[in-house]
C-alpha atoms as a PDB file:
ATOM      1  CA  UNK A   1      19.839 133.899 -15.901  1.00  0.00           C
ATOM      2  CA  UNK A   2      23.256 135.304 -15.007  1.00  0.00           C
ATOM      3  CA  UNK A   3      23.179 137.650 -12.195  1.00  0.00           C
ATOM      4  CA  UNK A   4      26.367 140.250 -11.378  1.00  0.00           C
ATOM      5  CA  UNK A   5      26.579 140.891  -7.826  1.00  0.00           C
ATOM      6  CA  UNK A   6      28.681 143.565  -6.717  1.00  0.00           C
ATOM      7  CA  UNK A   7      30.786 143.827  -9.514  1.00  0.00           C
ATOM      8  CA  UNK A   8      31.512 139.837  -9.824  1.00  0.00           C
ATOM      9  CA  UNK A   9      29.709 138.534 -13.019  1.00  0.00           C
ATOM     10  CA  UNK A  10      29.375 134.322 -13.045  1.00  0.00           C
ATOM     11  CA  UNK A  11      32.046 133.088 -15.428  1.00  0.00           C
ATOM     12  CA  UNK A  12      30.802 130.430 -17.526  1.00  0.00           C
ATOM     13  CA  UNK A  13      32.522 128.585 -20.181  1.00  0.00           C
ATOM     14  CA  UNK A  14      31.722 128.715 -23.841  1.00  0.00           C
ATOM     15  CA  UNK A  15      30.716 124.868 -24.088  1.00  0.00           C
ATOM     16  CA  UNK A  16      28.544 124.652 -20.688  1.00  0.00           C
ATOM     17  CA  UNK A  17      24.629 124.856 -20.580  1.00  0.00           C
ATOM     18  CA  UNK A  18      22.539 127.140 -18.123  1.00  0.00           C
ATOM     19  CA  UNK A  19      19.091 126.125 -18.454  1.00  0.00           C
ATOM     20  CA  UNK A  20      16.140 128.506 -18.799  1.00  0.00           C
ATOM     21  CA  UNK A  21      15.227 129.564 -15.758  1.00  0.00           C
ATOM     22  CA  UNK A  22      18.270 128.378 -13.593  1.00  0.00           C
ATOM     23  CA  UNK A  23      19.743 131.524 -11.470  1.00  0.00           C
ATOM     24  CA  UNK A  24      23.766 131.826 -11.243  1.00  0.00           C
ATOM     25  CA  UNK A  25      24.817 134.728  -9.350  1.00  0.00           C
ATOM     26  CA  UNK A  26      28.082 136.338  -8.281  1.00  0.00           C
ATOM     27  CA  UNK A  27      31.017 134.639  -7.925  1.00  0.00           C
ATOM     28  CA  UNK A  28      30.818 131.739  -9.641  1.00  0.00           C
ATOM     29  CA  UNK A  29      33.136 129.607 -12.207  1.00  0.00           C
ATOM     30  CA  UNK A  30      31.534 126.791 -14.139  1.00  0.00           C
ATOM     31  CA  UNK A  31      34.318 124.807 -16.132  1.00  0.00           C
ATOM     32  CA  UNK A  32      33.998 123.015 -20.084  1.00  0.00           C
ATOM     33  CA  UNK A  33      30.693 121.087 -20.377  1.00  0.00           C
ATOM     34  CA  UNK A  34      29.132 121.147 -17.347  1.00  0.00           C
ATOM     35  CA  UNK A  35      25.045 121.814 -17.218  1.00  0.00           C
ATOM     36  CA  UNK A  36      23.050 123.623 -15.056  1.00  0.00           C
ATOM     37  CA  UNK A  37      19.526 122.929 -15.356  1.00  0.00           C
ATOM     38  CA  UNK A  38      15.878 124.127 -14.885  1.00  0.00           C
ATOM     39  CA  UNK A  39      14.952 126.531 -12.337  1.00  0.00           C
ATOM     40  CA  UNK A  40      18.468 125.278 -10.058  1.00  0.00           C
ATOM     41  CA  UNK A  41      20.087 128.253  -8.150  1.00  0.00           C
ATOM     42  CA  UNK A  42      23.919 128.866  -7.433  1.00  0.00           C
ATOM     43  CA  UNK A  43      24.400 131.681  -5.438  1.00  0.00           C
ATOM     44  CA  UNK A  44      28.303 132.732  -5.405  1.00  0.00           C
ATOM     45  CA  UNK A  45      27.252 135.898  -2.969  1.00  0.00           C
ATOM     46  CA  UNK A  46      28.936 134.963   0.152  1.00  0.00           C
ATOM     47  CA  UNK A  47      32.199 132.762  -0.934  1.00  0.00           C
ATOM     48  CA  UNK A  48      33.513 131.287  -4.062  1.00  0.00           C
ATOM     49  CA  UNK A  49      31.485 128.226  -6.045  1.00  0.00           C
ATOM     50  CA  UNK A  50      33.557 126.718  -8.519  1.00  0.00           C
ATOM     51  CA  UNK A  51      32.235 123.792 -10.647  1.00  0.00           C
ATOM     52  CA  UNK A  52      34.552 121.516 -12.781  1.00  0.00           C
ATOM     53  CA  UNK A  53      34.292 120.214 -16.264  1.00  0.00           C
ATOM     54  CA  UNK A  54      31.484 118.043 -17.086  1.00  0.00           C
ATOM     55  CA  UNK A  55      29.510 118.365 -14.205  1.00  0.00           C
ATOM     56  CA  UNK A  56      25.812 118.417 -13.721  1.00  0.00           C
ATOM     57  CA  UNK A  57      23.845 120.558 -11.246  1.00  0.00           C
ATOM     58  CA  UNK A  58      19.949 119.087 -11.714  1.00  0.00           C
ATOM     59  CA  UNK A  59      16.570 120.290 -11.783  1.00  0.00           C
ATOM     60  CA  UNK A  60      15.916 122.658  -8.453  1.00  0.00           C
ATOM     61  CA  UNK A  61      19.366 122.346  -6.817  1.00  0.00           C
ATOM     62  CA  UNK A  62      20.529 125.370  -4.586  1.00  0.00           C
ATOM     63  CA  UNK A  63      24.029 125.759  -4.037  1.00  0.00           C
ATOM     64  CA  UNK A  64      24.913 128.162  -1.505  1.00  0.00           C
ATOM     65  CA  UNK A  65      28.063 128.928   1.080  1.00  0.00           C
ATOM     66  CA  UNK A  66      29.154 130.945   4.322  1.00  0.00           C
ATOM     67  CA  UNK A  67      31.841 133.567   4.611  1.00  0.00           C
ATOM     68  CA  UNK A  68      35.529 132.215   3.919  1.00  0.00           C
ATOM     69  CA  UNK A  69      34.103 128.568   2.994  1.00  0.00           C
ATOM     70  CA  UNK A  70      34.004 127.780  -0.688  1.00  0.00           C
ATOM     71  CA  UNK A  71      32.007 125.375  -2.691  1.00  0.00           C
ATOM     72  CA  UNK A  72      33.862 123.278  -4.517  1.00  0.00           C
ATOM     73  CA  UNK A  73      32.456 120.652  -7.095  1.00  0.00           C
ATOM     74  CA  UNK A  74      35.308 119.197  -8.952  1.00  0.00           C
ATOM     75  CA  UNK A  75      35.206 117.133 -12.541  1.00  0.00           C
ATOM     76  CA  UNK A  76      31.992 114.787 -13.906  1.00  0.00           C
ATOM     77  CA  UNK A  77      30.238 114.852 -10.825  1.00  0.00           C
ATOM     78  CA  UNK A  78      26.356 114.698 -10.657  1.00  0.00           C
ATOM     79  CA  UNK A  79      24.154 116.524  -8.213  1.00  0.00           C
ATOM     80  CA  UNK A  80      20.971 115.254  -8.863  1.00  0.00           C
ATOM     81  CA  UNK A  81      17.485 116.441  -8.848  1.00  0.00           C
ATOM     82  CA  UNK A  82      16.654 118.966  -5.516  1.00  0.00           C
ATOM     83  CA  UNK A  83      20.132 118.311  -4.051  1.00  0.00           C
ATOM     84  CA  UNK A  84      20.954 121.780  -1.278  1.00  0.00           C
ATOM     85  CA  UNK A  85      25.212 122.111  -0.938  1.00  0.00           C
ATOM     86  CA  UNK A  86      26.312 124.567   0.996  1.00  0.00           C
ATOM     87  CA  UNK A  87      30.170 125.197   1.638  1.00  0.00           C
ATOM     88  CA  UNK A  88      31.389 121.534   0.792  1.00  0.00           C
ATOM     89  CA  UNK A  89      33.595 119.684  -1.772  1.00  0.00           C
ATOM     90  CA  UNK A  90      32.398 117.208  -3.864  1.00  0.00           C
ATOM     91  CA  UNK A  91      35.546 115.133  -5.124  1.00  0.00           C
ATOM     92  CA  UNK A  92      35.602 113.816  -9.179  1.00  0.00           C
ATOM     93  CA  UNK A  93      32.995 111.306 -10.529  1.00  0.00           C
ATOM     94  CA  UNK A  94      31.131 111.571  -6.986  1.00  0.00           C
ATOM     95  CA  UNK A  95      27.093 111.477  -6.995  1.00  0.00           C
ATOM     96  CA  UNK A  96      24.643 113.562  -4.889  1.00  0.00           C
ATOM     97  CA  UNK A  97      21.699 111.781  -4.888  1.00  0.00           C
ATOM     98  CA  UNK A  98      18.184 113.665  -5.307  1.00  0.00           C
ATOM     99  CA  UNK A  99      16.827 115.282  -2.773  1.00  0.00           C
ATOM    100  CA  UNK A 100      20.131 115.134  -0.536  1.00  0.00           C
ATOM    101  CA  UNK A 101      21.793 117.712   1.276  1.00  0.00           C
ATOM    102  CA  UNK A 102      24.999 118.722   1.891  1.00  0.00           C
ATOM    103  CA  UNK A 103      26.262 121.226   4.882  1.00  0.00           C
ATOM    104  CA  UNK A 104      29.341 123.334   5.706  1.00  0.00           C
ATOM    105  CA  UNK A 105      32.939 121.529   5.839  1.00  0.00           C
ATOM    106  CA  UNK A 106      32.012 118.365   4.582  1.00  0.00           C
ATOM    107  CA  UNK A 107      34.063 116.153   1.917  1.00  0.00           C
ATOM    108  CA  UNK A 108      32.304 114.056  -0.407  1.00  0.00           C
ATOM    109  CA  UNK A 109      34.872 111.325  -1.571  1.00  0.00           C
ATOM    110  CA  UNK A 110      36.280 110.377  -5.351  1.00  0.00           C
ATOM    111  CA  UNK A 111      33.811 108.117  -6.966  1.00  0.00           C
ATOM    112  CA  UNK A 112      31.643 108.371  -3.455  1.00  0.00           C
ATOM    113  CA  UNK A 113      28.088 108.103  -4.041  1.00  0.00           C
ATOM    114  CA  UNK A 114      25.281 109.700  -1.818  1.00  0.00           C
ATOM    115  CA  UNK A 115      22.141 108.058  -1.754  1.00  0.00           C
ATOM    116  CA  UNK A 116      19.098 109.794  -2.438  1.00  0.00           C
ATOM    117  CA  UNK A 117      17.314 111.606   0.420  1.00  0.00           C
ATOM    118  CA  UNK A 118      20.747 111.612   2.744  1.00  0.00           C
ATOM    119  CA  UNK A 119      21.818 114.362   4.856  1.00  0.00           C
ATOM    120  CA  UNK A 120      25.471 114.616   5.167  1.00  0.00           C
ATOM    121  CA  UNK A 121      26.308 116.646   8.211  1.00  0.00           C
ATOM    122  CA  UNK A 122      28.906 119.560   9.017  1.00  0.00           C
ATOM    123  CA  UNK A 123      32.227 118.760   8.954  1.00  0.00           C
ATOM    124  CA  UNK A 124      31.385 114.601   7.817  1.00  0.00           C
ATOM    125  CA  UNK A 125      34.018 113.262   5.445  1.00  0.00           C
ATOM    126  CA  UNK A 126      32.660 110.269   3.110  1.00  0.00           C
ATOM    127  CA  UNK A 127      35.679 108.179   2.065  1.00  0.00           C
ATOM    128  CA  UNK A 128      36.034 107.526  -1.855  1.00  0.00           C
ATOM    129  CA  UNK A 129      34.315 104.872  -4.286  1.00  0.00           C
ATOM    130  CA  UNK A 130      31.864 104.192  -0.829  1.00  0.00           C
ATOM    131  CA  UNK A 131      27.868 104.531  -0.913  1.00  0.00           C
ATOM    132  CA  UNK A 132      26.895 106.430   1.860  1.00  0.00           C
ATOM    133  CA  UNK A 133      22.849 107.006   2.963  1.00  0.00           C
ATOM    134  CA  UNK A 134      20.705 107.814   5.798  1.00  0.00           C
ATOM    135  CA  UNK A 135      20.142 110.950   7.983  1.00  0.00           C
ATOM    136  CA  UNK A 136      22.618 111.769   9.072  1.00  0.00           C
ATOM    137  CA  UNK A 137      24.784 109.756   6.191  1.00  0.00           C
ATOM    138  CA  UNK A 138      26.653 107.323   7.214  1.00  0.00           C
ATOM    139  CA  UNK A 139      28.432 104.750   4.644  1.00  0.00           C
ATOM    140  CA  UNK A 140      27.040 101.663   4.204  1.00  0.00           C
ATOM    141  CA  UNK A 141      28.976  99.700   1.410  1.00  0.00           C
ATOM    142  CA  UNK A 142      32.275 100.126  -0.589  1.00  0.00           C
ATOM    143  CA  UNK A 143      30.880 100.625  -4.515  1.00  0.00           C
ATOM    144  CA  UNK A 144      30.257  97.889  -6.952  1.00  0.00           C
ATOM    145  CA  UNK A 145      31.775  97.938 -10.955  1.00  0.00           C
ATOM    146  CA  UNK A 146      28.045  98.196 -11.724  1.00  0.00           C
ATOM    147  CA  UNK A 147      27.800 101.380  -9.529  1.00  0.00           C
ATOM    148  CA  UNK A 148      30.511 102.918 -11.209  1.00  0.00           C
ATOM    149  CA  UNK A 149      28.982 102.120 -14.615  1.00  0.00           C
ATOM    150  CA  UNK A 150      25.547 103.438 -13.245  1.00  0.00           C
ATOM    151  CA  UNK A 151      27.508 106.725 -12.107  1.00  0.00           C
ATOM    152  CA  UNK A 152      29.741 106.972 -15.592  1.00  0.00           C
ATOM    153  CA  UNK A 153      26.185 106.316 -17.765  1.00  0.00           C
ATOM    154  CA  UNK A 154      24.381 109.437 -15.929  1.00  0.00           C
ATOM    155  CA  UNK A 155      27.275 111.866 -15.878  1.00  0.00           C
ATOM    156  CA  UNK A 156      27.780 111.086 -19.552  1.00  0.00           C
ATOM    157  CA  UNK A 157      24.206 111.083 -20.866  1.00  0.00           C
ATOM    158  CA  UNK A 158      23.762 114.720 -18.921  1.00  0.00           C
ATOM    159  CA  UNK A 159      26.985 116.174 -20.569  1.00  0.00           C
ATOM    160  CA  UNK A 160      25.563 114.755 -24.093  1.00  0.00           C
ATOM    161  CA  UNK A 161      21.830 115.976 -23.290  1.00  0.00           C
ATOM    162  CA  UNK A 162      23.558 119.795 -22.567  1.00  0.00           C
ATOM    163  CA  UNK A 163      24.969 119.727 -25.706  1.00  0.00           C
ATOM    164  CA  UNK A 164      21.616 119.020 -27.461  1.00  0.00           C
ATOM    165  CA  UNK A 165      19.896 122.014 -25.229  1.00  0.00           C
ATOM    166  CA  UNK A 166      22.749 123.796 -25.676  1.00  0.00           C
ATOM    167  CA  UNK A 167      22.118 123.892 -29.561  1.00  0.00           C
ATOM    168  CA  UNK A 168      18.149 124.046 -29.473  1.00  0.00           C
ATOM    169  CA  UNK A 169      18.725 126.813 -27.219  1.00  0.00           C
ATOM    170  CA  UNK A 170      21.039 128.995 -29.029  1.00  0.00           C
END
């Protein structure tokens, strides 16, 4: 469901899917191909969320943001299942592992990849093409070619599986 709030009506592009059920309100920009899926919530009520091209916001996400502090998702990056973001930037092909959270100011990395159940702090920047996990995140490893085949494989089955949904649902 798209949602204007005070005037600002979600901008979606042609190509991208909003699942049934998922909430985008406000002031919010979702680029070519990206998916938003079942019963997620992006509320742009506050500040700015923009979302790149080919992105994928999963199942029950809630993306959020204080005054004067965007969030920023940028090109084929995957925030998996239950992920919360609020106010951060998440760089190209990074992952948010399910169940993660993300808080105000902090910089997820190019290629960086967020293992599931992590919290990433205020403020934390996670360096690029490094796995980072715990509570608070911290990194533990740089990334392996068979992580960034792992990461490539889900961002591209999600932006193929939108398209399907896309044309069921239309």
């Amino acid at each position: 469901m798209l949602v204007n709030y005070q005037g600002q009506q979600p901008e979606i592009h042609e190509t991208s899917f909003i699942a049934p059920g998922a909430v985008v309100t406000g002031n919010v920009k979702i680029g070519e191909g990206s998916s938003v899926w079942y019963n997620a919530v992006i509320r742009g009520d506050v500040s700015p969320v923009i979302i790149g091209k080919e992105s994928n916001i999963q199942d029950l996400c809630c993306l959020h943001q204080s005054p004067n502090k965007p969030l920023i998702i940028e090109d084929r990056v995957t925030i998996g299942h239950k992920v919360t973001l609020h106010s951060a930037i998440i760089r190209n092909h990074a992952l948010i592992g399910m169940d993660s959270t993300v808080l105000d100011g902090a910089e997820i990395g190019e290629y960086a990849f967020i293992g599931a159940g992590s919290l990433v702090t205020p403020g934390t920047k996670i360096p690029p093409r490094t796995l980072a996990f715990g509570r608070p995140a911290r990194v533990v490893r740089e990334l392996t070619p068979e992580d960034y085949q792992d990461m490539e494989r889900i961002v591209q089955e999600y932006a193929d599986k939108a398209q399907v949904y896309k044309k069921e649902h239309q």
